[in-house]
N, C-alpha and C. Protein backbone atom coordinates (compact mmCIF):
# COMPACT_ATOMS: atom_id res chain seq x y z
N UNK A 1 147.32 211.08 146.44
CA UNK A 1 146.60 210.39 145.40
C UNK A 1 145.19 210.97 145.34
N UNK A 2 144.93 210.87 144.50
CA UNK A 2 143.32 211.29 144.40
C UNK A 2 142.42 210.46 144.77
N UNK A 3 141.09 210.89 145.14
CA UNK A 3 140.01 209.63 145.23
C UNK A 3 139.14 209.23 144.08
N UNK A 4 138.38 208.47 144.49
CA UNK A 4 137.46 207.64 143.96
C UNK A 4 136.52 208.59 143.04
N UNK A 5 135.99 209.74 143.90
CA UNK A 5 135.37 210.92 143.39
C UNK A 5 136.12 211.48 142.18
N UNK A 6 137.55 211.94 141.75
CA UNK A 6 137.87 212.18 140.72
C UNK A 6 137.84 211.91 139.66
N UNK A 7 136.76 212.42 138.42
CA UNK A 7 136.64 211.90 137.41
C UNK A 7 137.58 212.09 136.14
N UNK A 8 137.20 210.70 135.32
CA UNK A 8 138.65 210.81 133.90
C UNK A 8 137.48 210.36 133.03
N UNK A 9 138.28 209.80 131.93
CA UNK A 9 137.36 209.95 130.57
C UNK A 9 136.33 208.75 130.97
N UNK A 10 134.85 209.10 130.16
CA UNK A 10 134.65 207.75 130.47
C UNK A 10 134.76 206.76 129.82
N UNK A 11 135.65 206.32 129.46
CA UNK A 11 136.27 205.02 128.21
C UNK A 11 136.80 204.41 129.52
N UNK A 12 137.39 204.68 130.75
CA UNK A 12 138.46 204.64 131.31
C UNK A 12 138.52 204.21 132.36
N UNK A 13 139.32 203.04 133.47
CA UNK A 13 139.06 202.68 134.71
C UNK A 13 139.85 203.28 135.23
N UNK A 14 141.13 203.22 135.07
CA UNK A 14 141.98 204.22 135.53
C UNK A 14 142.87 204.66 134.86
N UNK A 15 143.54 205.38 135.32
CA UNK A 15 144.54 206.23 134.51
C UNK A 15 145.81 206.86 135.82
N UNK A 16 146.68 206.12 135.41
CA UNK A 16 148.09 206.36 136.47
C UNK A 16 149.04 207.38 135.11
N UNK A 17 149.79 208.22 135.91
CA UNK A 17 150.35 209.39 135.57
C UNK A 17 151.69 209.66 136.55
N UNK A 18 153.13 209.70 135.85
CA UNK A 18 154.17 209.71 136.46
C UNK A 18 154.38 208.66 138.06
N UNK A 19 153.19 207.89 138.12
CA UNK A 19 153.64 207.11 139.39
C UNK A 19 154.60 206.45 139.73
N UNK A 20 154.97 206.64 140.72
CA UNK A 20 156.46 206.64 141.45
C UNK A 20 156.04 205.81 143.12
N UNK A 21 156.61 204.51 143.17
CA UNK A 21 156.42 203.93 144.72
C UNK A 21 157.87 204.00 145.05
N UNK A 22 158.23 204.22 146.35
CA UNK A 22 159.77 203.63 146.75
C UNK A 22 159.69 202.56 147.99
N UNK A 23 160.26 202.17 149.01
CA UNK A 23 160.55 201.40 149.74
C UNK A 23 162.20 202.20 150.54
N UNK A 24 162.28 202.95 150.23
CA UNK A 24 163.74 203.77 150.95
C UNK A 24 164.65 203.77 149.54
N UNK A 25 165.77 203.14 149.58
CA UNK A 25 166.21 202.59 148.01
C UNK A 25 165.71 202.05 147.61
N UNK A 26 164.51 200.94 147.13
CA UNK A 26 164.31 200.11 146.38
C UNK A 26 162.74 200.98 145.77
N UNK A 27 163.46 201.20 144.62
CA UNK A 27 162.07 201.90 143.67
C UNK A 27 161.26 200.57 142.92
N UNK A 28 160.06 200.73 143.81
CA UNK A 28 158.86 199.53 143.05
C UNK A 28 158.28 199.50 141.62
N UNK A 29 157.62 200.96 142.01
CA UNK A 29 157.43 201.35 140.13
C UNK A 29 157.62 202.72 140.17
N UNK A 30 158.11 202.79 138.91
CA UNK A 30 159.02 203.92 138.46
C UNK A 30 158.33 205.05 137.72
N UNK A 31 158.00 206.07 137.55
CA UNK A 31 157.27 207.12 136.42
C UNK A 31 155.92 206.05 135.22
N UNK A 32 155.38 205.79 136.44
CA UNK A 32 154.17 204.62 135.47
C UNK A 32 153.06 205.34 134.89
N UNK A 33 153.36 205.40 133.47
CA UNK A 33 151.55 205.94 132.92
C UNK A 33 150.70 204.85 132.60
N UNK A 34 149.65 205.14 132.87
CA UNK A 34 148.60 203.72 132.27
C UNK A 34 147.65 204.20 132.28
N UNK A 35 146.66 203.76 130.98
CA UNK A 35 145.61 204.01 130.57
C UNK A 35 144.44 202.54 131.00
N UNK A 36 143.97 202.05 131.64
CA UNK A 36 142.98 200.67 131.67
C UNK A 36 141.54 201.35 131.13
N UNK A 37 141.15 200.61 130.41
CA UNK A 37 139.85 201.01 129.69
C UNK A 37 139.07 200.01 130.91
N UNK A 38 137.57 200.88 130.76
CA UNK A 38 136.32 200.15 131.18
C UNK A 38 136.35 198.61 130.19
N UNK A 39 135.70 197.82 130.89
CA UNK A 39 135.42 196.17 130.28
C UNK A 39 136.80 195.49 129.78
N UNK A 40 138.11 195.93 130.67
CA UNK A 40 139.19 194.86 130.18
C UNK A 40 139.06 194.66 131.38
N UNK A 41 140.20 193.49 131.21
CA UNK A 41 140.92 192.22 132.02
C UNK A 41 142.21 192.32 131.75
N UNK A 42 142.71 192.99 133.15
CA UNK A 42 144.53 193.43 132.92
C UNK A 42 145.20 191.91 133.88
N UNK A 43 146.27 191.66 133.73
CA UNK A 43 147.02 190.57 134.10
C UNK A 43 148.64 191.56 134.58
N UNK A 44 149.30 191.65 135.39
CA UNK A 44 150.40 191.96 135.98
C UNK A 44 151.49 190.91 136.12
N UNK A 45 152.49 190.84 135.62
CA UNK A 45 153.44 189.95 135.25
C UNK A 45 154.46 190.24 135.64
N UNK A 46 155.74 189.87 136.61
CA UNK A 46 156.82 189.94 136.94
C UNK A 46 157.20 188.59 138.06
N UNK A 47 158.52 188.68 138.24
CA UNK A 47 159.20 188.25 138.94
C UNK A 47 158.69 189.10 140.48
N UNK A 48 158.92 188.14 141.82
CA UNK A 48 159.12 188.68 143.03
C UNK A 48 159.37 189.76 142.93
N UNK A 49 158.82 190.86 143.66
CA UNK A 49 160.03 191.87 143.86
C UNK A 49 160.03 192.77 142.85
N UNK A 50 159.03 193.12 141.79
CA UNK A 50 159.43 193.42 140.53
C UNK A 50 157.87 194.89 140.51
N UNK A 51 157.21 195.03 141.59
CA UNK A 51 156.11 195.75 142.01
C UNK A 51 154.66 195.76 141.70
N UNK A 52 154.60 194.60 141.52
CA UNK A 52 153.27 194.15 140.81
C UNK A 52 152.12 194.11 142.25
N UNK A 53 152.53 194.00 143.19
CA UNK A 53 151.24 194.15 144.36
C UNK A 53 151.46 195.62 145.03
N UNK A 54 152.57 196.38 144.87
CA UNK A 54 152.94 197.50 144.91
C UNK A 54 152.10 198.50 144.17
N UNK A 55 152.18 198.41 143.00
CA UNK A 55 151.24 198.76 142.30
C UNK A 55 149.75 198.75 142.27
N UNK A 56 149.03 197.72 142.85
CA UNK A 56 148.21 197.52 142.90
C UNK A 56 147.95 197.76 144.52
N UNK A 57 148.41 197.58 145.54
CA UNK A 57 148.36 198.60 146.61
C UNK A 57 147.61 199.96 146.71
N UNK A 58 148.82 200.43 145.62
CA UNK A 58 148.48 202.03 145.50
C UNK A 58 147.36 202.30 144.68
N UNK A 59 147.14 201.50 144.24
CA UNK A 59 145.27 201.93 142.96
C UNK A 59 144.50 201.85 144.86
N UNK A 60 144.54 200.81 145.22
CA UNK A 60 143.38 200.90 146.42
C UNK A 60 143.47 201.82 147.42
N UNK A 61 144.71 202.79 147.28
CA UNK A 61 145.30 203.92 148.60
C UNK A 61 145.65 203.05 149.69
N UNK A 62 146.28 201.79 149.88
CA UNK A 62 146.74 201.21 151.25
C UNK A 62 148.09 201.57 151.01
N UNK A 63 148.65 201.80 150.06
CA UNK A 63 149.82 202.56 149.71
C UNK A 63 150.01 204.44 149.13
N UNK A 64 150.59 205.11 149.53
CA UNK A 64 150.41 206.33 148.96
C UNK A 64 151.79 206.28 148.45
N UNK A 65 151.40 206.77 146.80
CA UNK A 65 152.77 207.06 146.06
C UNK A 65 153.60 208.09 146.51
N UNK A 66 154.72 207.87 146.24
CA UNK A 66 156.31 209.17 146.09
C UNK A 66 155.44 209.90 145.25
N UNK A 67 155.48 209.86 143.89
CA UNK A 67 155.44 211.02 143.07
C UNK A 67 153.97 210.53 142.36
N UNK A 68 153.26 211.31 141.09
CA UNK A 68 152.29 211.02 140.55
C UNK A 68 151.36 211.07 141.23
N UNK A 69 149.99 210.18 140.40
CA UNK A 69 148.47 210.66 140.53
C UNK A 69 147.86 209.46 139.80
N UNK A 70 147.05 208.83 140.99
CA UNK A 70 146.19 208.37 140.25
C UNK A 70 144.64 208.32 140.24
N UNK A 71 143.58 208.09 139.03
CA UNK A 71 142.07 208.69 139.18
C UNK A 71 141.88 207.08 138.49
N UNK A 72 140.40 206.82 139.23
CA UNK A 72 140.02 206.06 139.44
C UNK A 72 138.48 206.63 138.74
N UNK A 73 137.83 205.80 137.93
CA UNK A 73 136.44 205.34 137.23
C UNK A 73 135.53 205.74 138.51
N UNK A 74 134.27 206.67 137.78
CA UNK A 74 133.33 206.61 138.93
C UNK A 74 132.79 205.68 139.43
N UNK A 75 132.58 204.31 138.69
CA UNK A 75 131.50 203.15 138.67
C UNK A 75 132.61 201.79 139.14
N UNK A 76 133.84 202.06 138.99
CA UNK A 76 134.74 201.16 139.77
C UNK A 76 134.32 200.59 140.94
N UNK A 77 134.75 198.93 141.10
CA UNK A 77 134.73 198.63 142.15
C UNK A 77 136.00 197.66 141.93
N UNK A 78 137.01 197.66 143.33
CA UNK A 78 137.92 197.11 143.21
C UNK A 78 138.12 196.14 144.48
N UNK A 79 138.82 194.92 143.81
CA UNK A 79 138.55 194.29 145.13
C UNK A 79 139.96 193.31 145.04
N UNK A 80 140.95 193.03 146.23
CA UNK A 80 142.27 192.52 145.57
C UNK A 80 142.60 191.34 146.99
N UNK A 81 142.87 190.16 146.36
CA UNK A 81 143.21 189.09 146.89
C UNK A 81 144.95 189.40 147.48
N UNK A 82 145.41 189.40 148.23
CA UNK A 82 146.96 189.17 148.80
C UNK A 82 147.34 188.14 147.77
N UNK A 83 148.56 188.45 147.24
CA UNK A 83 149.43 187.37 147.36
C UNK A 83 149.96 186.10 148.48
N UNK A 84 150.06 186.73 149.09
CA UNK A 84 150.17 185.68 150.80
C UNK A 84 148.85 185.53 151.43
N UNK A 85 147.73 186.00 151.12
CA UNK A 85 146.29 185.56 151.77
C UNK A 85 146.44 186.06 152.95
N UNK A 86 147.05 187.14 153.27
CA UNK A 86 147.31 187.90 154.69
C UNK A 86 145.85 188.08 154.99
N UNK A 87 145.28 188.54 154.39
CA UNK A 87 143.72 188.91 154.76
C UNK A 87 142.43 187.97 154.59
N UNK A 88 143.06 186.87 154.17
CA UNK A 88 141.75 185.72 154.03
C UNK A 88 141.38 184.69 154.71
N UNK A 89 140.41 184.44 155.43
CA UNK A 89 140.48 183.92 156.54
C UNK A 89 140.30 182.59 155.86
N UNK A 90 141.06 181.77 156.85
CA UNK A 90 141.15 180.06 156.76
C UNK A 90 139.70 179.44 156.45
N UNK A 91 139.34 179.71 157.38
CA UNK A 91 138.22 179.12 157.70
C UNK A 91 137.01 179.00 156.66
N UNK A 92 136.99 180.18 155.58
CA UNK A 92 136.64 180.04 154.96
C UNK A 92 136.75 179.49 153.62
N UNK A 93 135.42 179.34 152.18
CA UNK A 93 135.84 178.49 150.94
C UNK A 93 136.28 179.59 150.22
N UNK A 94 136.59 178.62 148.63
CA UNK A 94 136.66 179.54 147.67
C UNK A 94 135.89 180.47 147.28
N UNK A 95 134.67 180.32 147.82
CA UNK A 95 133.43 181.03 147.02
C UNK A 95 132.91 182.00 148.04
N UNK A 96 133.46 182.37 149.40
CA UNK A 96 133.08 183.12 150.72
C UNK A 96 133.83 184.14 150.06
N UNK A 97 134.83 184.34 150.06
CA UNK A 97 135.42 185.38 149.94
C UNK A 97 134.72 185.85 148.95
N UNK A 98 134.86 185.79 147.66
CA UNK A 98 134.45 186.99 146.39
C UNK A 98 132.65 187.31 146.82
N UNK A 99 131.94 186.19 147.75
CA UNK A 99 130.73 186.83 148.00
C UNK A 99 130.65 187.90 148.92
N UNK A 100 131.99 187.76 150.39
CA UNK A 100 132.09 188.71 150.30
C UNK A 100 132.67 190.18 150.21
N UNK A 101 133.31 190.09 149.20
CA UNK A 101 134.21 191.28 148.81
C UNK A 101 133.51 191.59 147.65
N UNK A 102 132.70 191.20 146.72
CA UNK A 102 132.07 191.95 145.94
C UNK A 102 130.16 191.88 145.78
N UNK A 103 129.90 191.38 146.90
CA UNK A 103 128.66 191.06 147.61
C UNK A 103 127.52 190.69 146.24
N UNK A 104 128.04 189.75 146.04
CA UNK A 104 127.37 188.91 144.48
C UNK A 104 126.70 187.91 145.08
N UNK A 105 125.57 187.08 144.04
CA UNK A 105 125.03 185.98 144.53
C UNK A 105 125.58 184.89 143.87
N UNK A 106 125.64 183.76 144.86
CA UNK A 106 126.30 182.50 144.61
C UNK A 106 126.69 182.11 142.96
N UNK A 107 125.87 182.19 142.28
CA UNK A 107 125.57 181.64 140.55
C UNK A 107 126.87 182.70 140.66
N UNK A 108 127.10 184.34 140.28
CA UNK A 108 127.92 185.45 139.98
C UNK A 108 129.65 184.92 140.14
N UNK A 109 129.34 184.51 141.59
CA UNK A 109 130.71 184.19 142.03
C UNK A 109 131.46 182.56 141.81
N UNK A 110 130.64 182.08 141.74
CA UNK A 110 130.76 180.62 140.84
C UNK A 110 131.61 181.08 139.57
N UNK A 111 131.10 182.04 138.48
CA UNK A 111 131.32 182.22 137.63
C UNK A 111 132.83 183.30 137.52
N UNK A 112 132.65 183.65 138.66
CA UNK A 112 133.94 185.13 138.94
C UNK A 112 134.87 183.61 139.25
């Protein structure tokens, strides 16, 4: 996969190209192109099982794809909650975490 450093248009947050995840037999996502523009709000929709954190894995590199490429926005910052909260500690509120995973002030993350 490429890094962070690789630049694409700048209209653009990312841009996935033939991406391909597997699991042994079980293909997650299949030959995926995608264009995400700078200033949207994308939403991922499926059933269990259907590669929607798979996908989003591999934008952050904790996953490296089978096949394809993906480039990532210079000015990106990405920041991704588990589905199962594997990584979020108890102990903390709603409002700890996004302060700190995207190191905002209180009012910011209220509002995130």
């Amino acid at each position: 996969m490429n890094s962070m450093a690789d630049s694409i248009s700048s209209g653009l947050a990312i841009r996935a190209r033939g991406l391909t995840k597997d699991f042994g037999h079980v293909v997650a996502v299949n030959n995926l192109d995608l264009d995400v523009p700078h200033s949207r709000i994308y939403g991922f929709l499926g059933p269990n099982g259907s590669g929607k954190s798979t996908f989003l894995k591999t934008i952050l590199e904790q996953l490296q794809p089978l096949l394809g490429e993906i480039k990532l926005g210079a000015s990106l910052d990405l920041a991704y909650f588990a589905e199962a909260h594997d990584k979020l500690h108890p102990d903390k509120t709603g409002l700890d975490e996004p302060l700190e995973q995207k190191k905002m002030i209180i009012s910011e993350a209220r509002n995130y």
